[in-house]
N, C-alpha and C. Protein backbone atom coordinates (compact mmCIF):
# COMPACT_ATOMS: atom_id res chain seq x y z
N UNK A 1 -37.00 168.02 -20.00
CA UNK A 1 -38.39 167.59 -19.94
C UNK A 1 -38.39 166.08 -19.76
N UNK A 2 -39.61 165.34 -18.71
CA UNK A 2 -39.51 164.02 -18.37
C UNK A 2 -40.82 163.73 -18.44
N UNK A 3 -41.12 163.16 -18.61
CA UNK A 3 -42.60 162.13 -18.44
C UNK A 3 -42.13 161.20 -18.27
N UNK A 4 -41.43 160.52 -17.23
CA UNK A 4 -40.82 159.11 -16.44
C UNK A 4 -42.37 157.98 -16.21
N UNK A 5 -43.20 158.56 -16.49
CA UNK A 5 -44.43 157.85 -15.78
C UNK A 5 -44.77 157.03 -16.70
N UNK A 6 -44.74 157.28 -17.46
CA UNK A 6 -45.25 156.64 -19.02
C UNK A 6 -44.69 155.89 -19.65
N UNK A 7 -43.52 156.58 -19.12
CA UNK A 7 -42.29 155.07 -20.19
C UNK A 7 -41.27 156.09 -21.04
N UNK A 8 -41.81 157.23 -21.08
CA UNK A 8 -41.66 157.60 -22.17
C UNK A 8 -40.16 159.21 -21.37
N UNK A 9 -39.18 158.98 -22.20
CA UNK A 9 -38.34 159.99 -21.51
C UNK A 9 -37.54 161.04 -22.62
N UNK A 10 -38.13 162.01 -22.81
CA UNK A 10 -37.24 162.83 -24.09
C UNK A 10 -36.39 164.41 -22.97
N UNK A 11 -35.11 163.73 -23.47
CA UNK A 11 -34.49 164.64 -22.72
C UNK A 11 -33.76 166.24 -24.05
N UNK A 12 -33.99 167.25 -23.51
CA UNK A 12 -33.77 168.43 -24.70
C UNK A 12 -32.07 168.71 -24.90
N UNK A 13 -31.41 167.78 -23.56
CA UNK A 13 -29.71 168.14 -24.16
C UNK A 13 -29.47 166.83 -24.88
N UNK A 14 -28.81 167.05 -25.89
CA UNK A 14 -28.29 166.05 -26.77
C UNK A 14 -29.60 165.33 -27.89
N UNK A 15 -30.97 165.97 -27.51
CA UNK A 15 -32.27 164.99 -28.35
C UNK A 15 -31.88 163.45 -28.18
N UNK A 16 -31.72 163.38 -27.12
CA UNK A 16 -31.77 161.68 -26.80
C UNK A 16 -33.49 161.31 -26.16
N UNK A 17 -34.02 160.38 -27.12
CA UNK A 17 -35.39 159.86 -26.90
C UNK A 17 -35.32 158.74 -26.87
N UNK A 18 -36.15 157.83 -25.98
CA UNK A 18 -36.09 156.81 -25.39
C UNK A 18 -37.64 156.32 -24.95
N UNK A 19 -37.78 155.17 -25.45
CA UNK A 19 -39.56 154.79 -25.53
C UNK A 19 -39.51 153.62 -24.69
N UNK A 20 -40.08 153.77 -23.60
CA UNK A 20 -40.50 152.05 -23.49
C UNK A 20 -39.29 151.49 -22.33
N UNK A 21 -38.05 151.85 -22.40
CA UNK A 21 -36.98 151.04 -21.82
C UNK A 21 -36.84 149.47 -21.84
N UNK A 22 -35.78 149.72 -20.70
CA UNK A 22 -35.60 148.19 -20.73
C UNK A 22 -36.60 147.05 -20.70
N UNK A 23 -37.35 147.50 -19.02
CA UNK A 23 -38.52 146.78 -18.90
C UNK A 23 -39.21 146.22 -19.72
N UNK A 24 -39.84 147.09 -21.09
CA UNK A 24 -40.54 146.33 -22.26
C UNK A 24 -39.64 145.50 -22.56
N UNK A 25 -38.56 145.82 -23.38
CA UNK A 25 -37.75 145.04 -24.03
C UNK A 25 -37.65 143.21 -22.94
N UNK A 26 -37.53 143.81 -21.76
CA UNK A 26 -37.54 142.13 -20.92
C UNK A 26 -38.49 141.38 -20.77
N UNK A 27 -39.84 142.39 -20.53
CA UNK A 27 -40.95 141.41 -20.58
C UNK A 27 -41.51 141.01 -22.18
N UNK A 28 -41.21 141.74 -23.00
CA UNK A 28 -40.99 141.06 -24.62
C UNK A 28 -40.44 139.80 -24.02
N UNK A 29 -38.88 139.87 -24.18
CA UNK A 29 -38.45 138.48 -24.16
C UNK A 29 -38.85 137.09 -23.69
N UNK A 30 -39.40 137.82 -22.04
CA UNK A 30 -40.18 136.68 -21.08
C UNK A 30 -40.97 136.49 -21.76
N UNK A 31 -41.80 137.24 -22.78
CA UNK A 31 -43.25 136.35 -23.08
C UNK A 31 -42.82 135.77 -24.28
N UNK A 32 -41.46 135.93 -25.05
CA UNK A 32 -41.73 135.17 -26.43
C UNK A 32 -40.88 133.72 -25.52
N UNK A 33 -40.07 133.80 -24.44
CA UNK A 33 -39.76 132.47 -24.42
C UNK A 33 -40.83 131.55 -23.32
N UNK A 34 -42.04 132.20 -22.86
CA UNK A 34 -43.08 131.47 -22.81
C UNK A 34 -44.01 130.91 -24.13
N UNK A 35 -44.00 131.66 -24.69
CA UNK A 35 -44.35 131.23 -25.88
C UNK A 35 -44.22 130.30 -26.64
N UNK A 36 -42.66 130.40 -26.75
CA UNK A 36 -42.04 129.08 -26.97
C UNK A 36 -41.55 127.92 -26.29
N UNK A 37 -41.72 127.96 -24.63
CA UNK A 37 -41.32 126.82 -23.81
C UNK A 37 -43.18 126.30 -24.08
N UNK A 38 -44.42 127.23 -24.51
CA UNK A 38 -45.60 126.74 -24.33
C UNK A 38 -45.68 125.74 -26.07
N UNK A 39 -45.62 126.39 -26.85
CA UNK A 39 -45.63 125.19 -28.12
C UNK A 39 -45.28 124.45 -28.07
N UNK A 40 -43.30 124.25 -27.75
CA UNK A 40 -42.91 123.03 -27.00
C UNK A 40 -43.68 122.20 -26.66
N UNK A 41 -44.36 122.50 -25.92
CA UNK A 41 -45.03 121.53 -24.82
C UNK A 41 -46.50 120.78 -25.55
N UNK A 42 -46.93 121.88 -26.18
CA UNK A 42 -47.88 121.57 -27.32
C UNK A 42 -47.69 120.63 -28.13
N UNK A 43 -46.69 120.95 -28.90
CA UNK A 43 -45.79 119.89 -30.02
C UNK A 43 -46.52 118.16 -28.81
N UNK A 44 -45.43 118.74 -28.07
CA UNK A 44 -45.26 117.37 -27.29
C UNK A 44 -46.78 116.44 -26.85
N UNK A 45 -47.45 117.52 -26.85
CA UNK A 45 -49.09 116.88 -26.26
C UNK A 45 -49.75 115.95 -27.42
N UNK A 46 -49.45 117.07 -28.31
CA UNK A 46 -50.38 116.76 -29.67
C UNK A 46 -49.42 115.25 -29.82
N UNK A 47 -48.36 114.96 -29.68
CA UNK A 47 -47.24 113.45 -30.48
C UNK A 47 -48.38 112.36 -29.37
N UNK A 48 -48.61 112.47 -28.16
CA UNK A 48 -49.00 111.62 -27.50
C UNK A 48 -49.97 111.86 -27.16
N UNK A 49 -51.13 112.26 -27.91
CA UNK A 49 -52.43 112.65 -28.47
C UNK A 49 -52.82 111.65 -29.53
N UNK A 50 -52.01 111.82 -30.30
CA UNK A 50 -52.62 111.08 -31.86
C UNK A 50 -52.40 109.44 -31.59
N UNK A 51 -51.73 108.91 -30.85
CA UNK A 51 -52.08 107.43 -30.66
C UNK A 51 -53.07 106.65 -29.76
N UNK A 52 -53.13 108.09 -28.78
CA UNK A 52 -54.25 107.73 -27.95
C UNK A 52 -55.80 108.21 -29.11
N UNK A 53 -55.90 108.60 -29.92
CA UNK A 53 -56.80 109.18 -30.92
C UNK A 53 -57.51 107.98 -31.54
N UNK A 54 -56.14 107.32 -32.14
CA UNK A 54 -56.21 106.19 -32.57
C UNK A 54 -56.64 105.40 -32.25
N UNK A 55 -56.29 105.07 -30.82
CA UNK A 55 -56.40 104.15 -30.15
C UNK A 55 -58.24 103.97 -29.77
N UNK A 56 -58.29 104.74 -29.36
CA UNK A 56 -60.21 105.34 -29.37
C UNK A 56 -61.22 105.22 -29.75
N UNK A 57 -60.58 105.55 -31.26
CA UNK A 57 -61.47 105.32 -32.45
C UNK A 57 -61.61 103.39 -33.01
N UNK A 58 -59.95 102.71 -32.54
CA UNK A 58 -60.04 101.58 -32.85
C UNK A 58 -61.40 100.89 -31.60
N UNK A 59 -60.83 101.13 -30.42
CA UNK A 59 -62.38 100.97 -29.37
C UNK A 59 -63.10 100.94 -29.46
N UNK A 60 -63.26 102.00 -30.34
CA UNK A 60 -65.29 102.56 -30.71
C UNK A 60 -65.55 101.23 -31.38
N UNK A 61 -64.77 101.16 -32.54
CA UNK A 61 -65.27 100.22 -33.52
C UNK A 61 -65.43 99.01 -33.08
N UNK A 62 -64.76 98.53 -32.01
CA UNK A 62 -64.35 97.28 -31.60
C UNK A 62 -65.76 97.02 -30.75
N UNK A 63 -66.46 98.02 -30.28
CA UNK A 63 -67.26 98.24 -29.55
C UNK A 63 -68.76 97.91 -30.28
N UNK A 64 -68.71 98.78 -31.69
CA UNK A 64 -70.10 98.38 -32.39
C UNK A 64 -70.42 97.25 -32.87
N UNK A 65 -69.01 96.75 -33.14
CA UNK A 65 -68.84 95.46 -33.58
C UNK A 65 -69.72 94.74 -32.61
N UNK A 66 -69.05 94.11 -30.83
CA UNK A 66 -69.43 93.82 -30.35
C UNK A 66 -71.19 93.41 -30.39
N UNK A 67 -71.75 94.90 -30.12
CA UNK A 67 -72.86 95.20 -29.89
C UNK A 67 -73.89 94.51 -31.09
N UNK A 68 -73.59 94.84 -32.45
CA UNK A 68 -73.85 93.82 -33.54
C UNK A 68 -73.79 92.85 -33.47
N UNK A 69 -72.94 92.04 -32.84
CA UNK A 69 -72.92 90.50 -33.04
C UNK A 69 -73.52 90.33 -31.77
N UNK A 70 -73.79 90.50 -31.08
CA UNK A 70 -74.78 90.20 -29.50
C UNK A 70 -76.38 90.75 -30.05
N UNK A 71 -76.75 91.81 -30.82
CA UNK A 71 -78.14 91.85 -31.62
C UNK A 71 -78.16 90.82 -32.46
N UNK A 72 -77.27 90.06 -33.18
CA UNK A 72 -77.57 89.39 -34.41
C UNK A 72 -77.41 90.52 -35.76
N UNK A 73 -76.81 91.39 -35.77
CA UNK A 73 -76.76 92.39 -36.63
C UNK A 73 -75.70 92.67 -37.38
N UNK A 74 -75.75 92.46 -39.09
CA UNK A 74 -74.70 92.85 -39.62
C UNK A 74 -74.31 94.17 -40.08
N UNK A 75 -72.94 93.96 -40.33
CA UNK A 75 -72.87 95.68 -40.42
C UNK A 75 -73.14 96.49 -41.61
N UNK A 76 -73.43 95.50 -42.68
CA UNK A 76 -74.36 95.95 -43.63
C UNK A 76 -76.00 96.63 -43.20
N UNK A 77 -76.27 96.04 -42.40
CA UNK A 77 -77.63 96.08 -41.95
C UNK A 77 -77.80 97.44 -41.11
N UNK A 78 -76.51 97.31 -39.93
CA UNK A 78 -76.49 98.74 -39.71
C UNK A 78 -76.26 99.82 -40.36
N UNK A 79 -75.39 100.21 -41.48
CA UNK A 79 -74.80 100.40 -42.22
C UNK A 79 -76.35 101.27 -43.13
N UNK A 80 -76.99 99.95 -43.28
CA UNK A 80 -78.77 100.50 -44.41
C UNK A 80 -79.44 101.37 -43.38
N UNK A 81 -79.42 100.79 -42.00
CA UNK A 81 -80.42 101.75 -40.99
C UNK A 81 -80.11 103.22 -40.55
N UNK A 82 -78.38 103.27 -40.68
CA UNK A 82 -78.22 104.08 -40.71
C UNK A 82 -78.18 105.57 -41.76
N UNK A 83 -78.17 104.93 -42.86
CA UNK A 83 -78.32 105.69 -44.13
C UNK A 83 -79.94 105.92 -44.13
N UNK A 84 -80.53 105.00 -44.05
CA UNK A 84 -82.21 105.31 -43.70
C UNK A 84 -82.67 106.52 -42.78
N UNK A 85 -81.78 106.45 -41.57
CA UNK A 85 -82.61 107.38 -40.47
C UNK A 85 -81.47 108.74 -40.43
N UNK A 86 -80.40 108.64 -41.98
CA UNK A 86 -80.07 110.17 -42.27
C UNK A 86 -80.43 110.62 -43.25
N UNK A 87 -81.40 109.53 -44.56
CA UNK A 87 -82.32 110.08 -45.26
C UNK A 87 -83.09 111.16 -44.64
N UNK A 88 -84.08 110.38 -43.57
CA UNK A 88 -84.88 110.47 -42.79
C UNK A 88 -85.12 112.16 -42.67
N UNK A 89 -83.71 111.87 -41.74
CA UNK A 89 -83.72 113.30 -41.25
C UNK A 89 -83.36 114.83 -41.91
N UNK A 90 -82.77 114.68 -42.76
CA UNK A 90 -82.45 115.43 -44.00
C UNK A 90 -84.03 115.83 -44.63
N UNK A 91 -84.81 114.61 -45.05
CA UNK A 91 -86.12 115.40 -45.62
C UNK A 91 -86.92 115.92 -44.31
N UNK A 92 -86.93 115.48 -43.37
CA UNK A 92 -87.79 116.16 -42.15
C UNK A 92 -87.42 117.63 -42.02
N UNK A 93 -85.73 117.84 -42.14
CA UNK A 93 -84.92 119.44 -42.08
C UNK A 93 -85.36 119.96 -43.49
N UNK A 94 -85.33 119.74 -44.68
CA UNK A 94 -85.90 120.21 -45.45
C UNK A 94 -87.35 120.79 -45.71
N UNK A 95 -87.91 119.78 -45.49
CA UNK A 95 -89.57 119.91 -45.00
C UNK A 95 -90.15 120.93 -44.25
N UNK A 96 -88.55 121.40 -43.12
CA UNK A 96 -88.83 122.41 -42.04
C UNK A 96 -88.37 123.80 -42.45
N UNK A 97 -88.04 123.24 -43.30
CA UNK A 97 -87.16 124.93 -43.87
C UNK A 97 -87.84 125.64 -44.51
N UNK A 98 -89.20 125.04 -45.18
CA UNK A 98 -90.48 125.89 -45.56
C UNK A 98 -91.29 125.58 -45.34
């Protein structure tokens, strides 16, 4: 008896059964060492990710700064306006919620 189509092959001399063959077993392998040539590569993104991250965030800041001292604005001052207009908005979302 054969069902070759399926994968699947049980032969009645000797009860030798056989699931799947080689084929699975190779494309298993191919996909766990994509798997792992893909994290690799991940690993590697994320290392030269996080300084450019850094780097970004130092920009931003370097940036508000700027923008403050060309308003005349300290960063205390922004600092109050901003805590003000997330008061703000917090009781407006509350307010809305009933």
């Amino acid at each position: 008896m054969s069902a070759s189509s399926s994968g699947i092959r049980i032969s009645t001399v000797g009860a030798e059964i056989k699931i799947g063959g080689n084929n699975l077993r190779k494309e298993l392998k191919q996909t766990k060492q994509k798997i792992a040539k893909l994290l690799d590569k991940k690993v590697l993104i994320d290392k030269q990710l996080e300084p450019l991250f850094i780097r970004e965030e130092e920009l931003e800041n370097e940036e508000i700064i700027a923008i403050c001292r060309k308003n005349n604005i300290t960063i205390e001052e922004l600092l109050k306006k901003l805590n003000n207009d997330k008061k703000t908005e917090v009781k407006s979302y509350e307010n809305s919620e009933y």
